[in-house]
PDB file of N, CA and C in Angstrom:
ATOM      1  N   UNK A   1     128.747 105.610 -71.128  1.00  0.00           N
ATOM      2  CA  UNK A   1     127.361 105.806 -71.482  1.00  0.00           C
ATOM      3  C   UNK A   1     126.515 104.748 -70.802  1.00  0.00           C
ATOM      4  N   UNK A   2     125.615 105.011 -70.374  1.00  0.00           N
ATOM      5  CA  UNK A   2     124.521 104.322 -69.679  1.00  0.00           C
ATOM      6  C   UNK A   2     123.521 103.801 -70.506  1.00  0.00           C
ATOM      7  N   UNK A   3     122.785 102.694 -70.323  1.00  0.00           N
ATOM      8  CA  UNK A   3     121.555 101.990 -71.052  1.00  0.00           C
ATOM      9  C   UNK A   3     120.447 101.637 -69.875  1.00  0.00           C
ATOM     10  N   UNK A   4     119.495 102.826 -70.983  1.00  0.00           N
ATOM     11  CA  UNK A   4     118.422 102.298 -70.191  1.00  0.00           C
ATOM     12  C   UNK A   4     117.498 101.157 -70.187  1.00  0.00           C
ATOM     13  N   UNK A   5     116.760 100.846 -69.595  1.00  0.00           N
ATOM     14  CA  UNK A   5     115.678 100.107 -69.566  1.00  0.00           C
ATOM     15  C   UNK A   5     114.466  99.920 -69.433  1.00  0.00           C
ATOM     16  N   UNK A   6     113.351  99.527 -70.146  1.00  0.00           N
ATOM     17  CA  UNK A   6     112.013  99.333 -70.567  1.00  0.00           C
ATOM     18  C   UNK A   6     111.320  99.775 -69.163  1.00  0.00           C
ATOM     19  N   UNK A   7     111.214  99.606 -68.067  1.00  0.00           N
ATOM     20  CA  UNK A   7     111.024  99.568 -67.093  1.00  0.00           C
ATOM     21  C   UNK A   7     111.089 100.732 -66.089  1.00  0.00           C
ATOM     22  N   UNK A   8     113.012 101.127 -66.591  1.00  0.00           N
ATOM     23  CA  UNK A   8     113.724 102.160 -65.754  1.00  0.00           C
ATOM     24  C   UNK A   8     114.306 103.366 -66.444  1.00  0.00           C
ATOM     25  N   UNK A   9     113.828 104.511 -67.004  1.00  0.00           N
ATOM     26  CA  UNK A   9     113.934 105.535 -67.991  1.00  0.00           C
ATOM     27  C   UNK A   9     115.181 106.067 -66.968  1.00  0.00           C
ATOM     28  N   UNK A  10     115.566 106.657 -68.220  1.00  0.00           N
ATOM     29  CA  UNK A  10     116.652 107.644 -67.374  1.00  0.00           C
ATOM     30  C   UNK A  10     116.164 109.053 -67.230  1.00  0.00           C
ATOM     31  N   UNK A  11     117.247 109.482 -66.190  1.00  0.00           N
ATOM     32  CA  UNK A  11     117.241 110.534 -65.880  1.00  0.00           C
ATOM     33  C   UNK A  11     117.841 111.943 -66.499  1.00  0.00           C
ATOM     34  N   UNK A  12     116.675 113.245 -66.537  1.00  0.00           N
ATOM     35  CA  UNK A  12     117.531 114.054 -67.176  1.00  0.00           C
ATOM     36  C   UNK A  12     118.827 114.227 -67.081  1.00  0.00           C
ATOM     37  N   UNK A  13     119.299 114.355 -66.051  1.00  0.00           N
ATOM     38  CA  UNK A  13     121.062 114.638 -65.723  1.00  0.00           C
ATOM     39  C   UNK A  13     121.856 113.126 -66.621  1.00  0.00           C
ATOM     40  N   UNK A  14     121.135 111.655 -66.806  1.00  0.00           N
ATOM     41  CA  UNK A  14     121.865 110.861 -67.169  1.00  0.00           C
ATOM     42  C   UNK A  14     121.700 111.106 -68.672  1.00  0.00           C
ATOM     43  N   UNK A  15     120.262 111.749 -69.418  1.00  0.00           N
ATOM     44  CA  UNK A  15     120.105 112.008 -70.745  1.00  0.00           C
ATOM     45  C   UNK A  15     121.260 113.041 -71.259  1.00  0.00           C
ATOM     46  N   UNK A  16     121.484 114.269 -69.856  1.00  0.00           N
ATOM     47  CA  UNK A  16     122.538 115.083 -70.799  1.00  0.00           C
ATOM     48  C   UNK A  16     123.854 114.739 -71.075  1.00  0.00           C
ATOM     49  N   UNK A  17     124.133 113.425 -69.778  1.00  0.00           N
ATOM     50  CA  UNK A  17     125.749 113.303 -69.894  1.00  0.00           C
ATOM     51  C   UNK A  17     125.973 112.378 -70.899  1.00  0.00           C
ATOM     52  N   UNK A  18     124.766 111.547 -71.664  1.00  0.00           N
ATOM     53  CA  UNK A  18     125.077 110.644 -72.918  1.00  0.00           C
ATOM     54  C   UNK A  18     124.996 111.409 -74.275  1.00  0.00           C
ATOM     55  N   UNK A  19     124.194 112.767 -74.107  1.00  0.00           N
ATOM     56  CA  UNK A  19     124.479 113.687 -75.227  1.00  0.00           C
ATOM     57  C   UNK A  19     125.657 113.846 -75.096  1.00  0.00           C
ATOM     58  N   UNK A  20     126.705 114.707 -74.301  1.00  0.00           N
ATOM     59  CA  UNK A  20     127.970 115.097 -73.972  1.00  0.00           C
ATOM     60  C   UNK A  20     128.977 113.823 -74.678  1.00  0.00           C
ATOM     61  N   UNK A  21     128.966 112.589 -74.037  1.00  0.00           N
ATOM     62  CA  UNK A  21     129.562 111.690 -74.252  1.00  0.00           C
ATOM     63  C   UNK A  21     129.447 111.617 -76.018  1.00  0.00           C
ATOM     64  N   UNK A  22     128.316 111.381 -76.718  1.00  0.00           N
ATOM     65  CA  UNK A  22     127.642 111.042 -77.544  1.00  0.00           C
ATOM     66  C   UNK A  22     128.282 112.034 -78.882  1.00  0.00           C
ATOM     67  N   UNK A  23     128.460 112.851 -78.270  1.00  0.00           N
ATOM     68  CA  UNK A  23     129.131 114.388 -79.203  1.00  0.00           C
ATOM     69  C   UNK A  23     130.626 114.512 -79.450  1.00  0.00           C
ATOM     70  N   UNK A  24     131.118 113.786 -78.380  1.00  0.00           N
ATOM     71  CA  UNK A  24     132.508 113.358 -77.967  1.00  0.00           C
ATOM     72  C   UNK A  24     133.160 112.406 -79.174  1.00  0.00           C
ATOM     73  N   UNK A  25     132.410 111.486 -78.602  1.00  0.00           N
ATOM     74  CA  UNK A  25     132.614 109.811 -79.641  1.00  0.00           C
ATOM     75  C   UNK A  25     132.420 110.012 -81.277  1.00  0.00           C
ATOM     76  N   UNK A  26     131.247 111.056 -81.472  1.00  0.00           N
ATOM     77  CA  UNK A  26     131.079 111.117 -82.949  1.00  0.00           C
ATOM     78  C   UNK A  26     132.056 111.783 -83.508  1.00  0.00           C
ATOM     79  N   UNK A  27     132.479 113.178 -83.308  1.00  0.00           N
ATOM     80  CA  UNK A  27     133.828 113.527 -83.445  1.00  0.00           C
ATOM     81  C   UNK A  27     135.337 113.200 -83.850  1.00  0.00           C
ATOM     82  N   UNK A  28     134.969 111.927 -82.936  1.00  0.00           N
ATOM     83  CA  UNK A  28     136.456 111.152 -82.753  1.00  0.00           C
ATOM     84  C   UNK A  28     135.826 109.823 -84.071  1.00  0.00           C
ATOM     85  N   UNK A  29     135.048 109.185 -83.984  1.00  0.00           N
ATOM     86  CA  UNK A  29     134.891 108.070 -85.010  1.00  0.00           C
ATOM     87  C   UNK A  29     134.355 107.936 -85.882  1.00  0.00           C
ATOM     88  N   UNK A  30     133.973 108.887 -86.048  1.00  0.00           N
ATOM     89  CA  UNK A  30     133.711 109.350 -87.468  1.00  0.00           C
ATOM     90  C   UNK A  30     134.530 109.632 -88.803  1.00  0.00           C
ATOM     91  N   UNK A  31     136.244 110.278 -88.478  1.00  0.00           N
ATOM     92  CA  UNK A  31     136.761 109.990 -89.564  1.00  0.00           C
ATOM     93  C   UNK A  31     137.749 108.590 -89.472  1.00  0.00           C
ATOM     94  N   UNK A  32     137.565 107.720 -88.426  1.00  0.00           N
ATOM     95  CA  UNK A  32     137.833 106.655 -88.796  1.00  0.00           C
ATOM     96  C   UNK A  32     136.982 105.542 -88.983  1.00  0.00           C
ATOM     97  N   UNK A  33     135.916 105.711 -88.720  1.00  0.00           N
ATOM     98  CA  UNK A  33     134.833 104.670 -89.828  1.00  0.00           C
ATOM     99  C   UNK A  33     135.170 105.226 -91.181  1.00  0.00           C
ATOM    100  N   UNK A  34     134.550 106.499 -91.339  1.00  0.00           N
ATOM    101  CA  UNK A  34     134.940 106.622 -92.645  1.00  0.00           C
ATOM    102  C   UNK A  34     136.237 106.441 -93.956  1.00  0.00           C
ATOM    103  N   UNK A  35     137.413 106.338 -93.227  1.00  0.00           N
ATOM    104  CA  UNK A  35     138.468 105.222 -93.337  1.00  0.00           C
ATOM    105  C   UNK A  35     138.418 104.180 -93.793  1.00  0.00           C
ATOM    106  N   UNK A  36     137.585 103.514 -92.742  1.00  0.00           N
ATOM    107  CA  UNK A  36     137.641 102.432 -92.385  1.00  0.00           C
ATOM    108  C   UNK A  36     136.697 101.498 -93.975  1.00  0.00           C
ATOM    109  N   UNK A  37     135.617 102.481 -94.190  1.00  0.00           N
ATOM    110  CA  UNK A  37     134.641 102.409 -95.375  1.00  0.00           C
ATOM    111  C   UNK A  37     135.234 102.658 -96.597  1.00  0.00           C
ATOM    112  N   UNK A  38     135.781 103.739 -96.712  1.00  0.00           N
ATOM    113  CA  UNK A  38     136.817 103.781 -97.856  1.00  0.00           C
ATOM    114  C   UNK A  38     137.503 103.015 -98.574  1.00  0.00           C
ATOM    115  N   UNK A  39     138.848 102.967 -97.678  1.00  0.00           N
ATOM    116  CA  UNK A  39     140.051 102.306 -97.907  1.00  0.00           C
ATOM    117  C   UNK A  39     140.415 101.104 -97.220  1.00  0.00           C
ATOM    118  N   UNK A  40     139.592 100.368 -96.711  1.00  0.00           N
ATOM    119  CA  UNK A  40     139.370  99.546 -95.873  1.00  0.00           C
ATOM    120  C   UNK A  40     140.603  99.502 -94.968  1.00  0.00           C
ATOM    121  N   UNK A  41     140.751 100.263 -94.190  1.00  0.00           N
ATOM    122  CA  UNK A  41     141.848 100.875 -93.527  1.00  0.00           C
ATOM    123  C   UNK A  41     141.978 100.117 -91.994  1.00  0.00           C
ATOM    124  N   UNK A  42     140.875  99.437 -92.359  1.00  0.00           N
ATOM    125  CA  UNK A  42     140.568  98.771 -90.660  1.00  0.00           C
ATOM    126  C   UNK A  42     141.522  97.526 -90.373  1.00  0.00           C
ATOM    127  N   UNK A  43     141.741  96.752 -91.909  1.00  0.00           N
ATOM    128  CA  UNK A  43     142.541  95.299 -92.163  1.00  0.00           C
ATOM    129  C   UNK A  43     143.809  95.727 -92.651  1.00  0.00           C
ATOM    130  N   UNK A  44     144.973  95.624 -92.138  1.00  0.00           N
ATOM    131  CA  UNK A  44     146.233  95.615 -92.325  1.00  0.00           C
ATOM    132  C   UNK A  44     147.157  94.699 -92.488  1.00  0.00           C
ATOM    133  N   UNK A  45     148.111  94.729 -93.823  1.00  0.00           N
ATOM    134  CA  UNK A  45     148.760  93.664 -93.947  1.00  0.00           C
ATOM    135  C   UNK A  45     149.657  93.819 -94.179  1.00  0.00           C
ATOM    136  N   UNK A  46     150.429  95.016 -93.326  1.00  0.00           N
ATOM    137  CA  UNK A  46     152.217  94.949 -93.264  1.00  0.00           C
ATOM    138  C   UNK A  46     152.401  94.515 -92.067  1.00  0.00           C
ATOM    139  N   UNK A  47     154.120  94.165 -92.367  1.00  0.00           N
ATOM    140  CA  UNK A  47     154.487  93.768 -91.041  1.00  0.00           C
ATOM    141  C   UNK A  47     155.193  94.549 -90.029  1.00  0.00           C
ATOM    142  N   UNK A  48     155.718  95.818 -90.502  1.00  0.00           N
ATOM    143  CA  UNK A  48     156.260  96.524 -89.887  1.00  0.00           C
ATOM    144  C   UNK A  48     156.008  97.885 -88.914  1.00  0.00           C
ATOM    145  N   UNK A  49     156.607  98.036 -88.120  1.00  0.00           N
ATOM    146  CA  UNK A  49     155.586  99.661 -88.008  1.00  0.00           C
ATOM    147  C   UNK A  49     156.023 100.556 -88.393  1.00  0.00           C
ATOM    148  N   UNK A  50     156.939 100.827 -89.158  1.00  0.00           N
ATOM    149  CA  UNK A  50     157.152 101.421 -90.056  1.00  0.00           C
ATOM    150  C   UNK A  50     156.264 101.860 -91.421  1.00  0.00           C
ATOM    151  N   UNK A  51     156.178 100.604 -91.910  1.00  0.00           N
ATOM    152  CA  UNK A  51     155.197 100.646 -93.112  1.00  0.00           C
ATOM    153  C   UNK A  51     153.835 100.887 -92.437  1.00  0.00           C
ATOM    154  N   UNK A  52     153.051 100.418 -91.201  1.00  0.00           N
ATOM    155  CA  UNK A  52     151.478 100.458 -90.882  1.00  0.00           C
ATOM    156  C   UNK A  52     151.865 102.353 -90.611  1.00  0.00           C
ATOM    157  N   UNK A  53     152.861 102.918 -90.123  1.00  0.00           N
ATOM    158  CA  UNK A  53     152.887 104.380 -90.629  1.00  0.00           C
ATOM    159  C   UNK A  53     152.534 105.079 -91.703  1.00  0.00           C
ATOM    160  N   UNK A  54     153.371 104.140 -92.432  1.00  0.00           N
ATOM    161  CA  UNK A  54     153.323 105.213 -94.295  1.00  0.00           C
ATOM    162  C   UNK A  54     152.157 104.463 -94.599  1.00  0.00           C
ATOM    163  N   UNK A  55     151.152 103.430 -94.410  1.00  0.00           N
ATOM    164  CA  UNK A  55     150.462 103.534 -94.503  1.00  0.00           C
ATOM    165  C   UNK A  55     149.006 103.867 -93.891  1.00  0.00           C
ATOM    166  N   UNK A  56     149.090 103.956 -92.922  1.00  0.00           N
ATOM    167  CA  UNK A  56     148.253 105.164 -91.928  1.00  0.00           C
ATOM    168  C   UNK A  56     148.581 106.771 -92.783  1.00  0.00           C
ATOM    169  N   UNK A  57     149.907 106.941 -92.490  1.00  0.00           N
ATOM    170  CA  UNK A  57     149.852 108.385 -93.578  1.00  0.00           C
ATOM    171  C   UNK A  57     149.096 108.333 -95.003  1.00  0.00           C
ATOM    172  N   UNK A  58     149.526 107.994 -95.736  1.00  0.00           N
ATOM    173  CA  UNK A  58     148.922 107.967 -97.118  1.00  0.00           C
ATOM    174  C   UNK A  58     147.370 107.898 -96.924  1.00  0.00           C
ATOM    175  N   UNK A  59     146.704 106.468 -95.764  1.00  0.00           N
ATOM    176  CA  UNK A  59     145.310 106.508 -95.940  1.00  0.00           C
ATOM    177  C   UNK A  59     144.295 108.034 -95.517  1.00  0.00           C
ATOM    178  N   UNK A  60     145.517 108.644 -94.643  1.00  0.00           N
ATOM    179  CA  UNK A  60     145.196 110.123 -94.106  1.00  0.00           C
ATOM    180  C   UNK A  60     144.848 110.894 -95.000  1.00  0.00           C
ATOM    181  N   UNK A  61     146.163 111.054 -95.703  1.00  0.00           N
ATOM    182  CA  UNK A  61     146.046 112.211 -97.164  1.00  0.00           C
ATOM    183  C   UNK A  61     145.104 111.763 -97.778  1.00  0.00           C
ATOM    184  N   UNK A  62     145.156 110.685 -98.456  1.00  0.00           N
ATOM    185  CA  UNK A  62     143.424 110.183 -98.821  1.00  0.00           C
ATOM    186  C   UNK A  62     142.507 110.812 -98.302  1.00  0.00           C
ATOM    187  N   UNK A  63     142.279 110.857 -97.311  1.00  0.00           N
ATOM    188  CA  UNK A  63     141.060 111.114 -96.154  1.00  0.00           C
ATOM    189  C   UNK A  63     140.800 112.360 -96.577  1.00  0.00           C
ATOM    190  N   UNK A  64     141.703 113.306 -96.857  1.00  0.00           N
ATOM    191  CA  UNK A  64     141.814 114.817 -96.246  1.00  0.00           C
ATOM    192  C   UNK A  64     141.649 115.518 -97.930  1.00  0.00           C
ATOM    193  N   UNK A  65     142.059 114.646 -98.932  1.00  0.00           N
ATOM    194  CA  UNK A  65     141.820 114.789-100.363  1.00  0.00           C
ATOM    195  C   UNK A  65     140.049 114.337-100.339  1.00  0.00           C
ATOM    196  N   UNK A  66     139.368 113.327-100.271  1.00  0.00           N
ATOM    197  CA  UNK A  66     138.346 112.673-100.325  1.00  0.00           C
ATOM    198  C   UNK A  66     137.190 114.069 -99.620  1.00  0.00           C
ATOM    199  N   UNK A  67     137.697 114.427 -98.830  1.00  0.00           N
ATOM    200  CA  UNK A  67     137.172 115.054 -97.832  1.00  0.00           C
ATOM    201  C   UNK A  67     136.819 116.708 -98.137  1.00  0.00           C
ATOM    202  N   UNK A  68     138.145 117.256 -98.789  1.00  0.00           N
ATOM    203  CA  UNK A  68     138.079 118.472 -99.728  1.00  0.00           C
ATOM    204  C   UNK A  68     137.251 118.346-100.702  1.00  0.00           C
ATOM    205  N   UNK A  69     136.957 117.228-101.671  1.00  0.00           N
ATOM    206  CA  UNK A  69     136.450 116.633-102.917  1.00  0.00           C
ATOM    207  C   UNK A  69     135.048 117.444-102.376  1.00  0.00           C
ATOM    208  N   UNK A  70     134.273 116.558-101.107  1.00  0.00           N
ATOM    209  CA  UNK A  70     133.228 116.723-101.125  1.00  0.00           C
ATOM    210  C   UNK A  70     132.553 118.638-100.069  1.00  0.00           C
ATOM    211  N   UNK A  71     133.769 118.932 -99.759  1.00  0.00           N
ATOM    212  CA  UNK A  71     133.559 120.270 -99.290  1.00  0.00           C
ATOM    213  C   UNK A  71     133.602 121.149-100.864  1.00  0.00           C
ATOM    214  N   UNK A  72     134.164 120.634-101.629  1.00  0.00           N
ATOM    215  CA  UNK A  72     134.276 121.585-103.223  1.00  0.00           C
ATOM    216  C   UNK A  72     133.220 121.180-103.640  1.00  0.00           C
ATOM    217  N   UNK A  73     132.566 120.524-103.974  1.00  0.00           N
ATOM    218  CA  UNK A  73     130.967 119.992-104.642  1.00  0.00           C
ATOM    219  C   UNK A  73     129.881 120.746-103.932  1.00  0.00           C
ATOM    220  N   UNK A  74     130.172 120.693-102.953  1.00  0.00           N
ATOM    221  CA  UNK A  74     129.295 121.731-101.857  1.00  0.00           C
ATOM    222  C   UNK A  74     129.048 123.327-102.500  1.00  0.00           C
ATOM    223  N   UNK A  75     130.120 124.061-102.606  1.00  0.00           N
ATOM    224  CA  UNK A  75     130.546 125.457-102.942  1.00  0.00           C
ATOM    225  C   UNK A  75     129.873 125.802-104.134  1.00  0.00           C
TER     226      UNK A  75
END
């Protein structure tokens, strides 16, 4: 993604490829901020990778329970 400047506006072709990009990124980090906000999923304190698995899994199912919660409140 490109940054513009006070001075130097961008260009349509550079405005659409930071939408593109922009649509990309939200997609992808969005359910791990939201993770991250949750279950504070961001700070880890096993030592194994084993366990940062089962616990990556579990914070998932969380995710995907948390996540149904608020698609059912919706309905």
């Amino acid at each position: 993604m490109g940054i513009s400047l006070r001075d130097y506006p961008f260009s349509v072709k550079r405005m659409r490829r930071n939408l593109g990009i922009s649509r990309i990124i939200l997609t992808v980090e969005h359910p791990y901020a939201f993770c991250k906000g949750m279950f504070y999923f961001g700070h880890v304190i096993v030592t194994t990778v084993q366990r940062v698995k089962v616990k990556t899994y579990f914070t998932i199912v969380c995710n995907n329970l948390v996540r149904a919660g608020f698609i059912d409140r919706r309905v």
